[in-house]
N, C-alpha and C. Protein backbone atom coordinates (compact mmCIF):
# COMPACT_ATOMS: atom_id res chain seq x y z
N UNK A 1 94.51 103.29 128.03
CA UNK A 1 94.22 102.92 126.66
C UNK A 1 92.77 102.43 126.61
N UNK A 2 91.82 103.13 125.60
CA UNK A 2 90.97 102.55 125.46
C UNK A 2 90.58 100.85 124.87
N UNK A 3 89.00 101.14 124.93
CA UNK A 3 88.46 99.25 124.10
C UNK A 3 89.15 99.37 122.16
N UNK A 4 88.92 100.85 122.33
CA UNK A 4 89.03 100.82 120.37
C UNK A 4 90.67 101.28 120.61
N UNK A 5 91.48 101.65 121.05
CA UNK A 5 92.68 101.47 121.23
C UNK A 5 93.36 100.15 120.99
N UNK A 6 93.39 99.26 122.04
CA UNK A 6 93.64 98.01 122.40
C UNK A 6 93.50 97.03 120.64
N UNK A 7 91.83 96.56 120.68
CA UNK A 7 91.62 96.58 119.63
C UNK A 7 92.25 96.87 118.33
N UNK A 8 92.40 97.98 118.05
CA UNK A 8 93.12 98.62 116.78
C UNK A 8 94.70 98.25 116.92
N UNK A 9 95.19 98.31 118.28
CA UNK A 9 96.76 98.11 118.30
C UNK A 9 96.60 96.37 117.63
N UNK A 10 96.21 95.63 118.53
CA UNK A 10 95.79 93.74 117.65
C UNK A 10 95.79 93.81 116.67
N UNK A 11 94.88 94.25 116.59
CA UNK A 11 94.80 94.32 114.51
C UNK A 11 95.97 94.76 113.75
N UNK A 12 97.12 95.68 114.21
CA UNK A 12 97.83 96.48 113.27
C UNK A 12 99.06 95.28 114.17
N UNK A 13 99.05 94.60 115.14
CA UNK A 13 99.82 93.76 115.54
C UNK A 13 100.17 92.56 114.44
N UNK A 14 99.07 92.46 114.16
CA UNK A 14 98.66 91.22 113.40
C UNK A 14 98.60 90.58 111.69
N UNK A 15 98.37 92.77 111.45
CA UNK A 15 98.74 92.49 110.29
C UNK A 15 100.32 92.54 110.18
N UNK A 16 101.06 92.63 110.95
CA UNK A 16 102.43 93.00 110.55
C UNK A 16 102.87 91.83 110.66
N UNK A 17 102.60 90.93 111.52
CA UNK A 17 102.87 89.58 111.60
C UNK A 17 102.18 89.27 110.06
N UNK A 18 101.27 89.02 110.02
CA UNK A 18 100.55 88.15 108.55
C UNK A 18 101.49 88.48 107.29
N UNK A 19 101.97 90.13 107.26
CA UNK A 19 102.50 90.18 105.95
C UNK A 19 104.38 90.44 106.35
N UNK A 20 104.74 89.89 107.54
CA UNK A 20 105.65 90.25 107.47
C UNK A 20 106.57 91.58 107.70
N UNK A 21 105.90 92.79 108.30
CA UNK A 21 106.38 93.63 107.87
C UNK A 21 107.15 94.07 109.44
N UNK A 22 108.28 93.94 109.30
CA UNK A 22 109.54 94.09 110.10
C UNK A 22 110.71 95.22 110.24
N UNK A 23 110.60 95.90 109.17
CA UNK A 23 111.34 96.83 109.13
C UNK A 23 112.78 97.01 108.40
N UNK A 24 112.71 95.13 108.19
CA UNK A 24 114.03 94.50 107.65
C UNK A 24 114.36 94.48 106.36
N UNK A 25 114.99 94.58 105.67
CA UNK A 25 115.24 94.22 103.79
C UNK A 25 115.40 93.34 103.75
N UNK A 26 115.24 92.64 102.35
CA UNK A 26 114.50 91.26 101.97
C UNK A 26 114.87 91.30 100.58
N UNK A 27 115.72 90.61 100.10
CA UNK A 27 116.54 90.17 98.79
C UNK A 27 115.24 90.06 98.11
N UNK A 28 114.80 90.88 96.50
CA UNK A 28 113.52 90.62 95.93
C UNK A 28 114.35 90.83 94.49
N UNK A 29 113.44 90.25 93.70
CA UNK A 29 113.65 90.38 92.76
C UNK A 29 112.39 91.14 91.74
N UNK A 30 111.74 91.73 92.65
CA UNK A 30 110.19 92.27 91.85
C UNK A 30 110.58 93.58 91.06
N UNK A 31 111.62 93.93 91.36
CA UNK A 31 112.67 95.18 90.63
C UNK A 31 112.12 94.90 89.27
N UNK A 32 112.93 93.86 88.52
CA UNK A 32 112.93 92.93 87.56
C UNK A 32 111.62 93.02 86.71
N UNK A 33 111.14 92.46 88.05
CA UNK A 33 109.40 92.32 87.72
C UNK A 33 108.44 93.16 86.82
N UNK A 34 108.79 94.28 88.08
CA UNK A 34 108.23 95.00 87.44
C UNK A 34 108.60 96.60 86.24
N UNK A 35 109.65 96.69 86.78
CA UNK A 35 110.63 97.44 85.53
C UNK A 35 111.03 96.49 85.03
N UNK A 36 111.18 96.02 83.86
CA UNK A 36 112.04 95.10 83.05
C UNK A 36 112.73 96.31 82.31
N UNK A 37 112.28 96.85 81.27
CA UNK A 37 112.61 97.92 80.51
C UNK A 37 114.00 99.09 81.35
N UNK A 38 113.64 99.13 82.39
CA UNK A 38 114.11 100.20 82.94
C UNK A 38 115.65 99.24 83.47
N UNK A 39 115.24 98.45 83.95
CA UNK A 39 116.59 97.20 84.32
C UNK A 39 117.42 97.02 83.11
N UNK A 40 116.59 96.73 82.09
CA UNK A 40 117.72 96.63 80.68
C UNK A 40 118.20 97.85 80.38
N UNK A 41 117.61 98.81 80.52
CA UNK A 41 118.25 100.01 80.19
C UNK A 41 119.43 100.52 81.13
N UNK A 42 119.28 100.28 82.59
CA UNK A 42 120.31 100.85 83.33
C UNK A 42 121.60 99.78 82.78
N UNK A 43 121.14 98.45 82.43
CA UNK A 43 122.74 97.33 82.28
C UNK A 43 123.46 98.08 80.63
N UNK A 44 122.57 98.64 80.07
CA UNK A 44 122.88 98.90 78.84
C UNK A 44 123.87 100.46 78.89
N UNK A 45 123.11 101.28 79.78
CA UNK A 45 123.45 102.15 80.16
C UNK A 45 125.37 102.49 81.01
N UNK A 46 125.10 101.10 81.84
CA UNK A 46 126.04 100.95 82.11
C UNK A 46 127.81 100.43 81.10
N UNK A 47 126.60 99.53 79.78
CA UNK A 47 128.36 99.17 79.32
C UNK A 47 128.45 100.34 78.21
N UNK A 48 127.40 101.26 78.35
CA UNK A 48 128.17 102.51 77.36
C UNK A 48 128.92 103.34 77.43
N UNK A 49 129.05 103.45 79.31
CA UNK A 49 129.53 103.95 79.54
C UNK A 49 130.87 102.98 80.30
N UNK A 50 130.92 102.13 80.38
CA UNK A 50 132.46 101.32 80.65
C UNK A 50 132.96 101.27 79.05
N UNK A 51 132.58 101.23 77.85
CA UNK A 51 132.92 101.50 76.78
C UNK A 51 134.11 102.48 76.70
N UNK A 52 133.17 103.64 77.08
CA UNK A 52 133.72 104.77 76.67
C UNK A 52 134.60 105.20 77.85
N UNK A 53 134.93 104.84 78.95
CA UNK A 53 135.69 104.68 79.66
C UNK A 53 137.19 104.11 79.55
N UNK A 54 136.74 102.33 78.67
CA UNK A 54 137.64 101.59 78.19
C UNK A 54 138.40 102.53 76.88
N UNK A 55 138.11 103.06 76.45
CA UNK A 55 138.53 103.93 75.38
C UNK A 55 139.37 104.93 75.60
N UNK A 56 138.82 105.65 76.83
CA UNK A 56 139.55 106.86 77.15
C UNK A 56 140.73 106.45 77.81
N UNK A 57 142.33 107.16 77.29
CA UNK A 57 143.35 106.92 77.95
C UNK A 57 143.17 108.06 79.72
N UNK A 58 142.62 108.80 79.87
CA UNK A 58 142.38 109.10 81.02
C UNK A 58 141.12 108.40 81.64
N UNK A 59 140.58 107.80 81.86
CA UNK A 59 139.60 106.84 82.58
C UNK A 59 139.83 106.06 82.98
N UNK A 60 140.39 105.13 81.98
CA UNK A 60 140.74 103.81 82.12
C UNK A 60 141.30 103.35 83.22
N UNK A 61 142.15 104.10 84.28
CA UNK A 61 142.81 103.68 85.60
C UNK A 61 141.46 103.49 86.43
N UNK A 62 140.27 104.58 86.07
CA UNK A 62 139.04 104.77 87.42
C UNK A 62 138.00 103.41 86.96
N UNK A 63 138.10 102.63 85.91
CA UNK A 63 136.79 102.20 85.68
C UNK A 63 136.61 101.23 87.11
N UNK A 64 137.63 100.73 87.55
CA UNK A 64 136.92 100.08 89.00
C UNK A 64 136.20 100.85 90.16
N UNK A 65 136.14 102.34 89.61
CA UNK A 65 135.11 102.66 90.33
C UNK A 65 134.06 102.72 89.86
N UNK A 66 133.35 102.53 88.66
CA UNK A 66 132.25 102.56 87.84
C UNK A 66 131.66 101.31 88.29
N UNK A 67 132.58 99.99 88.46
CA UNK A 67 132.07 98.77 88.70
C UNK A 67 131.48 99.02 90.43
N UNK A 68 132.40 99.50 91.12
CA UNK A 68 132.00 99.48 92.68
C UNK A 68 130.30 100.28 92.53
N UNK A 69 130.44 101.51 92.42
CA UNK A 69 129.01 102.20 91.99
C UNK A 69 128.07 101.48 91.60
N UNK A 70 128.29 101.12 90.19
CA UNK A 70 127.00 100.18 89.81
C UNK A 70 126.74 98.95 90.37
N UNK A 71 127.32 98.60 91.16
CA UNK A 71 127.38 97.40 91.82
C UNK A 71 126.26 97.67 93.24
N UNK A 72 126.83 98.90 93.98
CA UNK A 72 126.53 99.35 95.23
C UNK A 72 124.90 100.17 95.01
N UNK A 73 124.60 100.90 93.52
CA UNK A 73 123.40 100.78 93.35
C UNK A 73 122.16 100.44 92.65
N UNK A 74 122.89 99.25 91.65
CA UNK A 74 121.82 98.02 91.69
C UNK A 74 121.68 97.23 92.57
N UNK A 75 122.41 97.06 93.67
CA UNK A 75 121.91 96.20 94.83
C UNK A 75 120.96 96.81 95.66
N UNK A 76 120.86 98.22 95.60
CA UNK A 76 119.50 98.92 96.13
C UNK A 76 118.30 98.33 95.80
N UNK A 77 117.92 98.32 94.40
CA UNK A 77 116.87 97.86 93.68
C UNK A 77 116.88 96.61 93.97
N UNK A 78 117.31 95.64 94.82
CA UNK A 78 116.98 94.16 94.98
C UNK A 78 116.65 94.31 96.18
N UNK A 79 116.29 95.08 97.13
CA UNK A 79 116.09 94.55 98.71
C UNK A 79 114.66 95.68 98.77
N UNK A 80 113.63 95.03 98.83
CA UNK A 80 112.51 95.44 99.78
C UNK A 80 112.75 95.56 101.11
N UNK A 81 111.85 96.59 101.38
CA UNK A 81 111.65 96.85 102.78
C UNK A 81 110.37 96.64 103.23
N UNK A 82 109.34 95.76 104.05
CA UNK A 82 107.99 96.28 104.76
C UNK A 82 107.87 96.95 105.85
N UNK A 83 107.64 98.07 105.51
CA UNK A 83 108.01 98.95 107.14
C UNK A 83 106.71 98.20 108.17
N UNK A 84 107.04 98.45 109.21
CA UNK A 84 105.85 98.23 110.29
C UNK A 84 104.91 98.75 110.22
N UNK A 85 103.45 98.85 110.51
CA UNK A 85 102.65 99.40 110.60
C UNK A 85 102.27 99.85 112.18
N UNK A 86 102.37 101.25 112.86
CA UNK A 86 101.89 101.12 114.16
C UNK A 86 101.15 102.30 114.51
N UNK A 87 100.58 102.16 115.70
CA UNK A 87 99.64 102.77 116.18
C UNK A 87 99.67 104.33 116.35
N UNK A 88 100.94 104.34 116.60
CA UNK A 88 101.46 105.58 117.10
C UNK A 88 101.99 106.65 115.66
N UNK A 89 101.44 105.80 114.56
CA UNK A 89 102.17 106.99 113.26
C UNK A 89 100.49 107.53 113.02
N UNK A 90 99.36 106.86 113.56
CA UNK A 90 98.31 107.12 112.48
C UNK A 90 98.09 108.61 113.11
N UNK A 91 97.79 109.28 112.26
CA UNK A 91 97.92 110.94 112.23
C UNK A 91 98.50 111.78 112.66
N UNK A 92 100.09 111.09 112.66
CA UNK A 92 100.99 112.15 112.41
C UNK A 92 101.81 112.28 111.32
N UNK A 93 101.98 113.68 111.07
CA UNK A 93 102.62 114.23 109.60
C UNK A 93 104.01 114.25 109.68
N UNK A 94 105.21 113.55 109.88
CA UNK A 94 106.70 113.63 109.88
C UNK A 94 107.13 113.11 108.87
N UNK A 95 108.47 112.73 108.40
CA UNK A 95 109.32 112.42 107.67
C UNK A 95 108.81 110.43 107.20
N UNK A 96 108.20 110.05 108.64
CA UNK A 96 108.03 108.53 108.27
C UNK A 96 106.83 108.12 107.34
N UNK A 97 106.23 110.11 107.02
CA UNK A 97 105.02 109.44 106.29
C UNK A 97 105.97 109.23 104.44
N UNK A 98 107.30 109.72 104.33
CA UNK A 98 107.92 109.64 102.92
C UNK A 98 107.98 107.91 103.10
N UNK A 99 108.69 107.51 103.80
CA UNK A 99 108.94 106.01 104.91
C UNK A 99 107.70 104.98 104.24
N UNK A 100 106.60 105.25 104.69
CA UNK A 100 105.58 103.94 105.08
C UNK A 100 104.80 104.79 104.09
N UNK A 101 104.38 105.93 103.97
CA UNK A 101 102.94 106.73 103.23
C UNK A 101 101.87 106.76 104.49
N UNK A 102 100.81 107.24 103.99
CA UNK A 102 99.78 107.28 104.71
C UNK A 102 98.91 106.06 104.93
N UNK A 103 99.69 105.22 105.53
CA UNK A 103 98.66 103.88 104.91
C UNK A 103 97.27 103.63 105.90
N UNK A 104 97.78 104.21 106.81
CA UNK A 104 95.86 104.25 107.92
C UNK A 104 94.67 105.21 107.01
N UNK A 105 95.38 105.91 106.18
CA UNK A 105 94.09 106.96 105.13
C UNK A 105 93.69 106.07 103.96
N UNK A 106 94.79 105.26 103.91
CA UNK A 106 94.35 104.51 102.50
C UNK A 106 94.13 102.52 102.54
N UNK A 107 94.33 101.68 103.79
CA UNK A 107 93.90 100.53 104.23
C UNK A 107 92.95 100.82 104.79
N UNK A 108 92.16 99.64 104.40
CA UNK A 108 90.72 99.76 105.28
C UNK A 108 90.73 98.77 106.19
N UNK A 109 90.07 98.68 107.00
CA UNK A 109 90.12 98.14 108.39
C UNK A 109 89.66 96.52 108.33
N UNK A 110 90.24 95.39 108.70
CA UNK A 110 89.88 94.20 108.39
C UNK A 110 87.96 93.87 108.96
N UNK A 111 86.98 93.24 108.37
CA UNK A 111 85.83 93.26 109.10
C UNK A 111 85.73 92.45 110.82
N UNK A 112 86.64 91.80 110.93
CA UNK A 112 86.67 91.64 112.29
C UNK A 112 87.04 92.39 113.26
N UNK A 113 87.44 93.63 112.37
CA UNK A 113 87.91 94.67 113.59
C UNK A 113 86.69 95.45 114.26
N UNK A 114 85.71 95.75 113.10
CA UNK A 114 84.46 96.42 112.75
C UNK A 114 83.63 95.22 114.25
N UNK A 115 83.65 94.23 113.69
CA UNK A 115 82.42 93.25 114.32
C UNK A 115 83.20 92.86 116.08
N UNK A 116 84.24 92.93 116.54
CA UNK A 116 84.67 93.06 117.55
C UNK A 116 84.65 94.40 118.58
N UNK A 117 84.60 95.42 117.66
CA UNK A 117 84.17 96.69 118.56
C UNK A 117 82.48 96.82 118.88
N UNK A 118 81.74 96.42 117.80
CA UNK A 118 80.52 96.45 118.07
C UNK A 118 79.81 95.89 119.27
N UNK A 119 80.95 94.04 119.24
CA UNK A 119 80.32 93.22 120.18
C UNK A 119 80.55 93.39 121.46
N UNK A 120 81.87 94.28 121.52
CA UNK A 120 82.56 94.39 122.92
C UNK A 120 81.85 95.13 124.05
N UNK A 121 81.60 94.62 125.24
CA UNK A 121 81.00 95.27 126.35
C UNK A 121 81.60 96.08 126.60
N UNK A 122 83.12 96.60 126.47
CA UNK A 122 84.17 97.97 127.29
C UNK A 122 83.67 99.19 126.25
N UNK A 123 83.19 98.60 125.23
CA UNK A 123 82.66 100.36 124.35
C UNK A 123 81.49 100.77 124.40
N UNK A 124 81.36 102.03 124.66
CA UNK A 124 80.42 102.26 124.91
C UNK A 124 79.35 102.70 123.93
N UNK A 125 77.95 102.97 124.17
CA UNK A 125 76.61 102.79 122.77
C UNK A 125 77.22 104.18 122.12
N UNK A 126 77.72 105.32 122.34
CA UNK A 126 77.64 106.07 121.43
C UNK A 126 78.63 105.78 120.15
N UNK A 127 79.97 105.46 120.62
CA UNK A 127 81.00 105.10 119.90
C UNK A 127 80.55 104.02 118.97
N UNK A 128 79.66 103.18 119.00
CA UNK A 128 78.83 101.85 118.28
C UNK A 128 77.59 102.75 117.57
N UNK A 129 77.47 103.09 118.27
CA UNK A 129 76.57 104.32 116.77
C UNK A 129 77.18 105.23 116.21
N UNK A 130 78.31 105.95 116.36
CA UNK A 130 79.58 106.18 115.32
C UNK A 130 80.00 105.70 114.32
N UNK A 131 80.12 104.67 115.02
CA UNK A 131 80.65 103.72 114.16
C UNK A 131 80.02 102.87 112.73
N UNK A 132 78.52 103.06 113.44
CA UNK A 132 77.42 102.22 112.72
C UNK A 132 77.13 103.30 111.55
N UNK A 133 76.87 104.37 111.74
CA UNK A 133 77.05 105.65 111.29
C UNK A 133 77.92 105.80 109.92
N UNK A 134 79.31 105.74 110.23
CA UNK A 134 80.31 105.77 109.83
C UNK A 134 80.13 104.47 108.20
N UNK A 135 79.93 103.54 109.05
CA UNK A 135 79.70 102.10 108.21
C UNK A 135 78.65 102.38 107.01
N UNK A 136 77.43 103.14 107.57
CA UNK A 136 76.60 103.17 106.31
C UNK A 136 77.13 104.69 105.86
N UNK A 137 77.06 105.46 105.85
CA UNK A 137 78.03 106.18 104.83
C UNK A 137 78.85 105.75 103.55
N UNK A 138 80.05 105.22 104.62
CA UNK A 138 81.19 105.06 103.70
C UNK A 138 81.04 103.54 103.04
N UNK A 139 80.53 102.73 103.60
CA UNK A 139 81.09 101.20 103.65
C UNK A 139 81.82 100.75 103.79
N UNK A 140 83.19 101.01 103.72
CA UNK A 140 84.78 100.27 103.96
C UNK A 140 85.33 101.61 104.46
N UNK A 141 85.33 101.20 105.98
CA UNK A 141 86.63 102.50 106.86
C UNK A 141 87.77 101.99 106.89
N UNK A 142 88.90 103.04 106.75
CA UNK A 142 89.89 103.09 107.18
C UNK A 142 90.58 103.04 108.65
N UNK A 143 91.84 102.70 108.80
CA UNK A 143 92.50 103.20 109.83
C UNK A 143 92.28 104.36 110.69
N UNK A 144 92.28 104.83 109.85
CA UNK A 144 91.78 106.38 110.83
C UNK A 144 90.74 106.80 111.02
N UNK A 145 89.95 106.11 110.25
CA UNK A 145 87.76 106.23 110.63
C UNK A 145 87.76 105.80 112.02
N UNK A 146 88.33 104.19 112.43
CA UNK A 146 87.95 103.79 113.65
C UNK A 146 88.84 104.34 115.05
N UNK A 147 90.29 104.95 114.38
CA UNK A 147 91.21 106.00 115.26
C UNK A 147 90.14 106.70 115.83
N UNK A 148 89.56 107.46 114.94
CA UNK A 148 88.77 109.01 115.14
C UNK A 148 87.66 108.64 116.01
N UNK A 149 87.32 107.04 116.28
CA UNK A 149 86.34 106.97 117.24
C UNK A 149 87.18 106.85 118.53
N UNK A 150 87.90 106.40 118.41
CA UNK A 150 88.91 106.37 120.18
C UNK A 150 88.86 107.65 120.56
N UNK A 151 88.83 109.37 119.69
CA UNK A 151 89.60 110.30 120.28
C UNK A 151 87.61 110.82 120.27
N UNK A 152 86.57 110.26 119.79
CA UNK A 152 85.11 111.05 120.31
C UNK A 152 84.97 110.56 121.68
């Protein structure tokens, strides 16, 4: 493993620690938050159709399954997930990019990650003029700007 390896793994160590992101679900209520409209509409949605359920002499035996259902998926909409962030997804294309997204193409790299590769004696001057390179160009790299220097 390389200096910008090592490095980059810390950093993506660290942010997962800072924000939490475990892999675990997490009772939220930002559902709410941020659909309100769409939340009132599914509860509304729902007693129009236990209505018309309650009405029908053939339904009426099933509506406890209408309750189990809506029960089993509005509790979807309450649990966040933070997937992990790791080393080993940044540029590959599988199923975990539906999962997490592309987030090494679209987070940019904390500045201590930037100012720790520069200072480090294990990297060597070209990869630090890559990098330096890289910096005035773009100004804010990504995940995969400072990847792409591990694999020059």
């Amino acid at each position: 493993m390389t200096e910008i390896q090592r490095l980059l793994n810390d950093t993506i160590e660290q942010l997962n620690i800072a924000e939490k992101r475990d892999n675990h679900p997490r009772f939220s209520i930002s559902f709410i938050r941020k659909h309100p409209g769409l939340f009132i509409g599914m509860w509304a949605g729902w007693f129009a159709t236990l209505i018309v359920m309650m009405q029908s002499d053939t339904l009426a035996g099933s509506v406890w399954l209408l309750v189990v259902l809506f029960a089993l998926l509005n509790g979807f909409f309450f649990f966040d997930v933070n997937p992990r962030y790791r080393y080993s997804d940044i540029d590959v294309l599988d199923l975990r990019v539906c999962y997490n997204g592309e987030w090494y193409n679209t987070r940019h790299v904390p500045p201590t990650l930037i100012d720790n590769i520069l200072q480090s004696p294990r990297v060597d001057a070209q990869q630090k003029s890559l990098l330096q390179n890289m910096i005035t160009r773009k100004g804010e790299l990504s995940f995969y700007d400072v990847f792409s220097l591990s694999r020059a």
